[in-house]
N, C-alpha and C. Protein backbone atom coordinates (compact mmCIF):
# COMPACT_ATOMS: atom_id res chain seq x y z
N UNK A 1 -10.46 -3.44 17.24
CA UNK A 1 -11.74 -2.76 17.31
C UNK A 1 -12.12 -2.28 15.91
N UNK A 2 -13.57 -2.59 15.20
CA UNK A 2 -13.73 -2.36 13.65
C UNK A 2 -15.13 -1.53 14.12
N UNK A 3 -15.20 -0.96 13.28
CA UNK A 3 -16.52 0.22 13.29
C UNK A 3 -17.54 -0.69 12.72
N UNK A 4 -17.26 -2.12 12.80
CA UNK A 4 -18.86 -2.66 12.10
C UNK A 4 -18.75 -4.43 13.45
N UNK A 5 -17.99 -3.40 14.41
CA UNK A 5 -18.62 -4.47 15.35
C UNK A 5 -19.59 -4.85 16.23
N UNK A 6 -20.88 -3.92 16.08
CA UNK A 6 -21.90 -3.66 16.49
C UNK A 6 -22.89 -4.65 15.91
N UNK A 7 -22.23 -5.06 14.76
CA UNK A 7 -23.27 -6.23 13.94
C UNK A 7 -23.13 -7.42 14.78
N UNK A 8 -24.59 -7.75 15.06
CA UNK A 8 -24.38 -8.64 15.73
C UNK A 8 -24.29 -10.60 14.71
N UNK A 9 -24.71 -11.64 15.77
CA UNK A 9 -24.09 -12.69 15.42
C UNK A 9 -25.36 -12.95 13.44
N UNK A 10 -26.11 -12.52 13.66
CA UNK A 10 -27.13 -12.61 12.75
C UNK A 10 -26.77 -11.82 11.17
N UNK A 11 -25.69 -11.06 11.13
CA UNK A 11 -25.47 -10.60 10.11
C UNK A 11 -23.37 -10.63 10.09
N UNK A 12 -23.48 -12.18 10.49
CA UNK A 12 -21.80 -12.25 11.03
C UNK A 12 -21.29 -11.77 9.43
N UNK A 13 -21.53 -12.58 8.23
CA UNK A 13 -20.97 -12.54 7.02
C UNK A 13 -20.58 -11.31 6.17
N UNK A 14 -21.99 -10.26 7.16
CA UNK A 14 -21.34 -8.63 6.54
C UNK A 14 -20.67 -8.03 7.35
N UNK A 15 -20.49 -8.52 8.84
CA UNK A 15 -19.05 -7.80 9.58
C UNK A 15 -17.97 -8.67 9.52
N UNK A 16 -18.18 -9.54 8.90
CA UNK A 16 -16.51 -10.18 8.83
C UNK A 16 -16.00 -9.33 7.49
N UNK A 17 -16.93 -9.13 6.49
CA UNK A 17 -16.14 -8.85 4.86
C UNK A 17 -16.12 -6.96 4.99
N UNK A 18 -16.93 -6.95 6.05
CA UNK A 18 -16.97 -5.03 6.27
C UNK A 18 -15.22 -5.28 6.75
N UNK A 19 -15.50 -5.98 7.78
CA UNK A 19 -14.38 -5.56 8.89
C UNK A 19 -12.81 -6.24 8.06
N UNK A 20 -12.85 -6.68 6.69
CA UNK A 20 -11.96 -7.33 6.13
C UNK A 20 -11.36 -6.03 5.02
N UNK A 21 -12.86 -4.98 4.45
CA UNK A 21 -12.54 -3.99 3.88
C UNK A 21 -11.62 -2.74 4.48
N UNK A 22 -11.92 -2.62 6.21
CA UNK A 22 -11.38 -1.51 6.63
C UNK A 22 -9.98 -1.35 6.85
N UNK A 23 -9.15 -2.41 7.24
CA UNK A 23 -7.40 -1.87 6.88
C UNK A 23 -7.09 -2.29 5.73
N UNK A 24 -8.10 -2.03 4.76
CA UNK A 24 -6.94 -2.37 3.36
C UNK A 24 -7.56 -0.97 2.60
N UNK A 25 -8.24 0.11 3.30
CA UNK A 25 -8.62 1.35 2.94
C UNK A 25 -7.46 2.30 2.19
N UNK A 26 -6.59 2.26 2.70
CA UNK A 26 -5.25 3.41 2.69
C UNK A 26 -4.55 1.89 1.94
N UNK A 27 -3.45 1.34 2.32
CA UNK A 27 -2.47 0.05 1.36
C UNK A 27 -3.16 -0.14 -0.25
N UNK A 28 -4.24 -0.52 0.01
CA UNK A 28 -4.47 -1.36 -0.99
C UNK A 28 -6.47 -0.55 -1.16
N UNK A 29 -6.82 0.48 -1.89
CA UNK A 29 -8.05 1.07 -2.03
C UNK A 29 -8.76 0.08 -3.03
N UNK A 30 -8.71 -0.53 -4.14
CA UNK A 30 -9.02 -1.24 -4.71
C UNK A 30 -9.80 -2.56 -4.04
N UNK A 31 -8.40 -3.35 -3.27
CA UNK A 31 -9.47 -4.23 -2.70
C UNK A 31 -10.47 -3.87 -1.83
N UNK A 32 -10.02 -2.81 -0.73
CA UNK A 32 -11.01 -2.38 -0.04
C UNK A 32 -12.22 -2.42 -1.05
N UNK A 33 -12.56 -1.30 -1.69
CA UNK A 33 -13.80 -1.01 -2.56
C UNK A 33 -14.34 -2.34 -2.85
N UNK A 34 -13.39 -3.69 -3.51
CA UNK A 34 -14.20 -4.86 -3.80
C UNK A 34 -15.09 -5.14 -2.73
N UNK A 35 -14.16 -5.48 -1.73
CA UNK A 35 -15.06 -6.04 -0.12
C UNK A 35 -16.21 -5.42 0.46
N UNK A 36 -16.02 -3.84 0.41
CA UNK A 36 -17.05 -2.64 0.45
C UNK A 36 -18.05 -3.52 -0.06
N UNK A 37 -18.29 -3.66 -1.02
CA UNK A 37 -19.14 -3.79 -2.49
C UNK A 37 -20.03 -4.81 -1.83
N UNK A 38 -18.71 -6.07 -1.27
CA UNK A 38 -19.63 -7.21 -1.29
C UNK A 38 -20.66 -7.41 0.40
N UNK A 39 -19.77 -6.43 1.00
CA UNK A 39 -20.32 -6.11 2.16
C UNK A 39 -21.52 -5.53 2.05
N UNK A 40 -22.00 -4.68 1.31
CA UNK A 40 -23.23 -4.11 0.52
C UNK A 40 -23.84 -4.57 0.08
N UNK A 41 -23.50 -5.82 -0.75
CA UNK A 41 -24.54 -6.38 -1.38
C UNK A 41 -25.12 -7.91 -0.37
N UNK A 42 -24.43 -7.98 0.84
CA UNK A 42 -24.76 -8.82 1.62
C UNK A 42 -25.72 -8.63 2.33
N UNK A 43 -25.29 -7.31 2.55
CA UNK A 43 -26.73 -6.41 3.66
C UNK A 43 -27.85 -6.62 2.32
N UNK A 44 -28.04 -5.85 1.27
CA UNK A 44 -28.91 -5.84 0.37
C UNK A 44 -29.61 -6.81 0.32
N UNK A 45 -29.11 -8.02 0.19
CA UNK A 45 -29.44 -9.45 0.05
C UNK A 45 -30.17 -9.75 1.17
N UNK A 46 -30.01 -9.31 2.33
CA UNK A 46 -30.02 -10.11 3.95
C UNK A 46 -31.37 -9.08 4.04
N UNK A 47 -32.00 -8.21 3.34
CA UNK A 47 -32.93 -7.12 3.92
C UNK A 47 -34.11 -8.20 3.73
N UNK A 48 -35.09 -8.19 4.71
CA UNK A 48 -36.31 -9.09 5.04
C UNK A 48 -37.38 -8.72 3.51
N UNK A 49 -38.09 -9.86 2.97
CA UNK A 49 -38.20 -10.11 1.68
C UNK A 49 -39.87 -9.32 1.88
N UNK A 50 -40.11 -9.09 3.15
CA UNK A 50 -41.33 -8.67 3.31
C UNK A 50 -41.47 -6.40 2.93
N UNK A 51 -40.22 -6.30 2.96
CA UNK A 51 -39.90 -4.70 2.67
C UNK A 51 -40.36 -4.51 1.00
N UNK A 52 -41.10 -3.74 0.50
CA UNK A 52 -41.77 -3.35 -1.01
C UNK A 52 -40.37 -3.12 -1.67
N UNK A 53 -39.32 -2.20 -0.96
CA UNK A 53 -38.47 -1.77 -1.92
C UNK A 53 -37.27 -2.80 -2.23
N UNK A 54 -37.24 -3.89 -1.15
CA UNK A 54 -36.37 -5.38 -1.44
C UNK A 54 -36.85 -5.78 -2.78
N UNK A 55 -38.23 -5.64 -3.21
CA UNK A 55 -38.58 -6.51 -3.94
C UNK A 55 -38.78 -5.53 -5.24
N UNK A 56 -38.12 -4.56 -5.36
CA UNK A 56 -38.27 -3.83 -6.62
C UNK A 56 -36.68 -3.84 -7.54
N UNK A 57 -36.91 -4.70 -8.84
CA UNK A 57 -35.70 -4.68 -9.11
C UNK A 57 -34.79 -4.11 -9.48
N UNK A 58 -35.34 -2.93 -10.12
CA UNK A 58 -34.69 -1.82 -10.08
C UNK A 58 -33.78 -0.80 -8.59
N UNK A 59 -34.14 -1.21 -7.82
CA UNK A 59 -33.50 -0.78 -6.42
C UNK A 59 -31.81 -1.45 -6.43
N UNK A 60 -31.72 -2.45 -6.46
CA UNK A 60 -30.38 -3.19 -6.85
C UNK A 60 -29.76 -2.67 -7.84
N UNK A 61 -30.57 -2.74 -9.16
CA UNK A 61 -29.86 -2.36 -10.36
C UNK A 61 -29.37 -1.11 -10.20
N UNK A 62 -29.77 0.45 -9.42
CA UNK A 62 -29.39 1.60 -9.23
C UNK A 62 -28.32 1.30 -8.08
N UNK A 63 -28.45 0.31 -7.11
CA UNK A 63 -27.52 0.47 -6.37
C UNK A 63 -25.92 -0.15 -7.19
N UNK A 64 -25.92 -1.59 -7.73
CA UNK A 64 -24.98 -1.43 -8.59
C UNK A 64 -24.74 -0.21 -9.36
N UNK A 65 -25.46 0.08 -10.11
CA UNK A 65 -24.88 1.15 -11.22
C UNK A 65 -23.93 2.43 -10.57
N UNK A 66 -24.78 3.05 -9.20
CA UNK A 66 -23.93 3.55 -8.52
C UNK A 66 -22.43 3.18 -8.02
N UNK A 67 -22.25 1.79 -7.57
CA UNK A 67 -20.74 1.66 -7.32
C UNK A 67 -20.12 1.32 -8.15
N UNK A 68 -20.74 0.74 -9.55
CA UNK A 68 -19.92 0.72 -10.18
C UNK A 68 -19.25 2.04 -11.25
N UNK A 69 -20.37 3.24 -10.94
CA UNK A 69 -19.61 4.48 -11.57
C UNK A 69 -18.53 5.10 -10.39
N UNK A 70 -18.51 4.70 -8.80
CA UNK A 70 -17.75 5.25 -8.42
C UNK A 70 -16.67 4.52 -8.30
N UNK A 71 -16.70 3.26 -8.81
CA UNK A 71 -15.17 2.39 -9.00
C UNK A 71 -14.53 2.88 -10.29
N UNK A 72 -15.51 2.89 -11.27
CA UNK A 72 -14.80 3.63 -12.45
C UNK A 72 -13.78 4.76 -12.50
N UNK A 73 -15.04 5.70 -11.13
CA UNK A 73 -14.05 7.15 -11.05
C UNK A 73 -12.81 6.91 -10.41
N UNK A 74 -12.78 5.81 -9.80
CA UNK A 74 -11.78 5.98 -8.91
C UNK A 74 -10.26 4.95 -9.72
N UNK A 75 -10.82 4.18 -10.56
CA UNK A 75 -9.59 3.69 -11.22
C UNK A 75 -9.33 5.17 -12.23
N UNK A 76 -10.33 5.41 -12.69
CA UNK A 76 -9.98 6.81 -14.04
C UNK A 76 -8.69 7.56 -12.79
N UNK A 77 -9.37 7.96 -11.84
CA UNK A 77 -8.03 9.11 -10.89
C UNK A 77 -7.14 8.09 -10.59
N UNK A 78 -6.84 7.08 -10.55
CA UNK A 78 -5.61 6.13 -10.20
C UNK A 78 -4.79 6.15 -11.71
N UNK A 79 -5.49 6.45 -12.83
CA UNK A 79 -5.09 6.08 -14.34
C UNK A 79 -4.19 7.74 -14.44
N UNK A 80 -5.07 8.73 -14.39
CA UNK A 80 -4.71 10.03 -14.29
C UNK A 80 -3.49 10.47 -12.98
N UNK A 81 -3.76 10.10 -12.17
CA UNK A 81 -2.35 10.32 -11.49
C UNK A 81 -1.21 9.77 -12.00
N UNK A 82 -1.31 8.29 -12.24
CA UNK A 82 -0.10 7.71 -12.82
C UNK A 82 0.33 8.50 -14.00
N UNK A 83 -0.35 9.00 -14.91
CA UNK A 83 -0.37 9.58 -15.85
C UNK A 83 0.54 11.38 -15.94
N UNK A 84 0.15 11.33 -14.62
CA UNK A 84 0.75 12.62 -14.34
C UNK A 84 1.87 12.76 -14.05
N UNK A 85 2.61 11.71 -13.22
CA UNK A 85 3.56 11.40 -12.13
C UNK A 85 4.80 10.98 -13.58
N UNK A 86 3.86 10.57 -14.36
CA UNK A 86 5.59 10.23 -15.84
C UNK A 86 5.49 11.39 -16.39
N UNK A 87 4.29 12.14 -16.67
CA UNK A 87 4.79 13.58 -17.13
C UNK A 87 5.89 14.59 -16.07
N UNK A 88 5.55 14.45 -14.70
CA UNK A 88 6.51 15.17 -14.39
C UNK A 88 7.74 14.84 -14.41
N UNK A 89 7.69 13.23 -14.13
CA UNK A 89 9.00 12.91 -13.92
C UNK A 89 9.77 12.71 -15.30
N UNK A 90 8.89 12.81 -16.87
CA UNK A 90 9.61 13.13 -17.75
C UNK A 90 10.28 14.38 -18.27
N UNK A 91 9.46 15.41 -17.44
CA UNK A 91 9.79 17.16 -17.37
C UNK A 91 10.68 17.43 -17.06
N UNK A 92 11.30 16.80 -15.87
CA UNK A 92 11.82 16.69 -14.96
C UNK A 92 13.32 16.28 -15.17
N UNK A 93 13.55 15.15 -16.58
CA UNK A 93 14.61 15.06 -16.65
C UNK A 93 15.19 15.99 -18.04
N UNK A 94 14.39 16.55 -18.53
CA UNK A 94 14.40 17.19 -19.49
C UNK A 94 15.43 18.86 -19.12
């Protein structure tokens, strides 16, 4: 059971890569976030060409810019923990 099985047969390609992001949330956060991403940009893509804000290009460009500052943040706190974890454990033998 995936929380994006409500999508029906018409948008199969963003509940297969949604539903491909959700157990690799906790194991593996990285890929999740990739799949996230592309799951997002599938819907984005798939929005009917007749909507004003589909067709503004700047709408995309803010939506990238957004995930890609919160992938940043989130490798920076993956960089900083590791970072932390040899300081203690160099404290530690000290």
């Amino acid at each position: 059971m995936s929380n994006f099985d409500f999508l029906s047969a018409e948008w199969n390609d963003i509940r297969e890569t949604a539903t491909k992001a959700e157990p690799t949330a906790i194991p593996d956060p990285r890929t999740s976030c990739f799949l996230a991403r592309q799951a997002l940009e599938l819907a984005v893509a798939s929005k009917p060409s007749t909507s004003s804000w589909a067709e503004q290009p700047t709408a995309m460009a803010k939506i990238r810019s957004r995930i890609n500052s919160l992938m940043r943040y989130r490798m920076r706190s993956e960089r900083l923990g590791s970072r932390m974890s040899l300081e203690i454990a160099s404290n530690s033998r000290n």
